[in-house]
C-alpha atoms as a PDB file:
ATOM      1  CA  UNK A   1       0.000   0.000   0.000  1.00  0.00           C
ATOM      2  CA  UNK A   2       3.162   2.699   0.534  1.00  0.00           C
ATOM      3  CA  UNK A   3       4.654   1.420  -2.301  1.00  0.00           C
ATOM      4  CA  UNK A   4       0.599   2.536  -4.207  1.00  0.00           C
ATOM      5  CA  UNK A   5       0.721   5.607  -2.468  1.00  0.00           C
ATOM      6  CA  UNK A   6       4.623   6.948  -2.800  1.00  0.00           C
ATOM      7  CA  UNK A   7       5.162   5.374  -6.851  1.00  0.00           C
ATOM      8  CA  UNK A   8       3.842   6.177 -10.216  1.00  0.00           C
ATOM      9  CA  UNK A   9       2.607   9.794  -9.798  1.00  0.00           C
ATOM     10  CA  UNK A  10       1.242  11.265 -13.220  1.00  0.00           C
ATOM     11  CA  UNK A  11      -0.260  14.962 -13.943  1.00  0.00           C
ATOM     12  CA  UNK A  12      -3.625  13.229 -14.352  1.00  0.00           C
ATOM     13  CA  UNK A  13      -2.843  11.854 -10.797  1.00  0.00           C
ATOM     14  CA  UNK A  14      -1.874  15.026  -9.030  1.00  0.00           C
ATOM     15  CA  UNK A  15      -4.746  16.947 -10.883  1.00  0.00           C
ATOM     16  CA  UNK A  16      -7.252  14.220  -9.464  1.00  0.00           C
ATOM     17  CA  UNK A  17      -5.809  14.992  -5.394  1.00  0.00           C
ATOM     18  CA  UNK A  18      -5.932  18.761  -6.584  1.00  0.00           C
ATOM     19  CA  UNK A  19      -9.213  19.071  -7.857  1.00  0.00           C
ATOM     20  CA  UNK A  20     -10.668  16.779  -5.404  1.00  0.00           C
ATOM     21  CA  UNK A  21      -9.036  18.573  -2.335  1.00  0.00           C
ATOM     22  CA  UNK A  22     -10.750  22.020  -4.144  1.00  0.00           C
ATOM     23  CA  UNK A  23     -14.026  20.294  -4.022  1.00  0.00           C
ATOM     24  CA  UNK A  24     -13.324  18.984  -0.797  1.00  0.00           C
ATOM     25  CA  UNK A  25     -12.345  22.791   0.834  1.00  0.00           C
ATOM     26  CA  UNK A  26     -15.588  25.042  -1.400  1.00  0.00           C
ATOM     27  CA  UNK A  27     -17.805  22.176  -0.242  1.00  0.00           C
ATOM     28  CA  UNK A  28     -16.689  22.048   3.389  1.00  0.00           C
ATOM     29  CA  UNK A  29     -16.713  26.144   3.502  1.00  0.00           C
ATOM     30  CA  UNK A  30     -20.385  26.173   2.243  1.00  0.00           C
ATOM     31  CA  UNK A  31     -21.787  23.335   4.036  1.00  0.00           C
ATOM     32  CA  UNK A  32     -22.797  21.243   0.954  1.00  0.00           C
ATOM     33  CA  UNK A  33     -21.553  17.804   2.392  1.00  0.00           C
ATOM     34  CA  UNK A  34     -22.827  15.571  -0.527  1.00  0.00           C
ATOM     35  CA  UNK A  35     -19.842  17.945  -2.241  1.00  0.00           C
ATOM     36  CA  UNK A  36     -17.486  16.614   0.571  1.00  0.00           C
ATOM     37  CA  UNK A  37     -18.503  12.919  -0.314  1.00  0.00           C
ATOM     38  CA  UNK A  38     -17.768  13.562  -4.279  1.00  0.00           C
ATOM     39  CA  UNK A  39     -14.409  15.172  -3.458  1.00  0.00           C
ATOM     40  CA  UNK A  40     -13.131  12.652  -1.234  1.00  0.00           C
ATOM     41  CA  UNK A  41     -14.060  10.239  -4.015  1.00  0.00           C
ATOM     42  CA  UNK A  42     -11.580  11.741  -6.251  1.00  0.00           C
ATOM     43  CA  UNK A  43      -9.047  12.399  -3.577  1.00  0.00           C
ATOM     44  CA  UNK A  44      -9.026   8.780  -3.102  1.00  0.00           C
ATOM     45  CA  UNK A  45      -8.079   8.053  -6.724  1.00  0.00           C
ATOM     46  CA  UNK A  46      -5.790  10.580  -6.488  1.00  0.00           C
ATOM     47  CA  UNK A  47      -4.139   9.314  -3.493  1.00  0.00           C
ATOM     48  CA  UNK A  48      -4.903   5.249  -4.154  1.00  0.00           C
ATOM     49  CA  UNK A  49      -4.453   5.371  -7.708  1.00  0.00           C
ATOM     50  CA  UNK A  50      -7.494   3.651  -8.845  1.00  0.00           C
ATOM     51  CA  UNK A  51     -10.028   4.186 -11.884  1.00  0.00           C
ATOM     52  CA  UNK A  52      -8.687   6.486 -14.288  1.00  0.00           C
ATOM     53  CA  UNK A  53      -6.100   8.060 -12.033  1.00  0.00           C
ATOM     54  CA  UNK A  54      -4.048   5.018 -12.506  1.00  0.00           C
ATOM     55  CA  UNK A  55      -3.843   5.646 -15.973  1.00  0.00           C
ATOM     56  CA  UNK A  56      -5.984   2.326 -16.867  1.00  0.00           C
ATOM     57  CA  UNK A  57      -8.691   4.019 -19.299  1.00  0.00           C
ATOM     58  CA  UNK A  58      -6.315   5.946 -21.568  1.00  0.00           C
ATOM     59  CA  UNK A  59      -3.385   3.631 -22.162  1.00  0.00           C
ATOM     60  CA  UNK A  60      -5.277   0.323 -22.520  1.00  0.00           C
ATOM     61  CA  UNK A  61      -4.463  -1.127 -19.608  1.00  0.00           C
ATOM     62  CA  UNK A  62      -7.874  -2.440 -18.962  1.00  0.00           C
ATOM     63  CA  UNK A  63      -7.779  -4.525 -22.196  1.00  0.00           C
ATOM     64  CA  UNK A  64     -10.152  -7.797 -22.248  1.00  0.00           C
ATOM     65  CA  UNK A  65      -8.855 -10.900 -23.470  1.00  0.00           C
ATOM     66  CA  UNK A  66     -10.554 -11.650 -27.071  1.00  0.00           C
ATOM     67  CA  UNK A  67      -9.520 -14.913 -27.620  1.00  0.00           C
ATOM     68  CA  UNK A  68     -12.043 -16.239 -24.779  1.00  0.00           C
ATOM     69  CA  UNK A  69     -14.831 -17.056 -26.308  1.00  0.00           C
ATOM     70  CA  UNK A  70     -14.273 -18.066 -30.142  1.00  0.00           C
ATOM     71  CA  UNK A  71     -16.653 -18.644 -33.170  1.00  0.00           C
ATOM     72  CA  UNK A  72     -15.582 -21.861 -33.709  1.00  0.00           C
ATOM     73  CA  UNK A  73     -17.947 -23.621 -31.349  1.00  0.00           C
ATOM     74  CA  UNK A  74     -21.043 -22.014 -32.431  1.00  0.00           C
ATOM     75  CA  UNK A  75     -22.704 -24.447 -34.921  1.00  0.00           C
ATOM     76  CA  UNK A  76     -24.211 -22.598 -38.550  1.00  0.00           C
ATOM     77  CA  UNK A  77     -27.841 -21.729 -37.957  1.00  0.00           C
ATOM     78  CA  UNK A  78     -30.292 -22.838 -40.805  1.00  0.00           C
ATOM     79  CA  UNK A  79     -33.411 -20.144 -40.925  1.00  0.00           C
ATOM     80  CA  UNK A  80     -36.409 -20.883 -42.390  1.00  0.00           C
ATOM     81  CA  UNK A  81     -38.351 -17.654 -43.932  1.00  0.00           C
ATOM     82  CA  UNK A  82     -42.241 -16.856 -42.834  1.00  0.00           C
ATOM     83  CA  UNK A  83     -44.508 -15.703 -44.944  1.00  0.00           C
ATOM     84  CA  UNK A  84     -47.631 -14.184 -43.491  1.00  0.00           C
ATOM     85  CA  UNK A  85     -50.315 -13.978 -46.024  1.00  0.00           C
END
């Protein structure tokens, strides 16, 4: 978890514990505390690196494996056509 916290700081990374610490202080100042809740959120990424703070939805990171479910086991499907008179 140090090794999470301390390694692998980005801009996108700082600008998430920025932005979320602003939201954090207006929403603290002006008593909105659902605002609190949504800047801690992204305070969190910043600070956890998780989500998109990690850097997983821009560089691909997230990719799914294709190869897991091939066409080759689906048998050919005959269709019969319906005429409705």
């Amino acid at each position: 978890m140090k090794e999470r916290i301390l390694t692998g700081w980005t801009i996108t990374r700082a600008l998430y514990l920025v932005m979320g610490s602003i939201i954090m202080i207006q929403s603290i100042l002006n008593h909105h505390w659902l605002g609190v809740v949504f800047g801690s959120y992204f305070v969190a990424m910043g600070i956890f690196a998780f989500g998109c703070a990690a850097g997983n939805c821009i560089s691909g990171n997230c990719s799914m494996d294709t190869n897991q479910h091939s066409n080759k086991d689906i048998p050919d499907t005959e269709f019969e056509e319906v005429i409705t008179k």
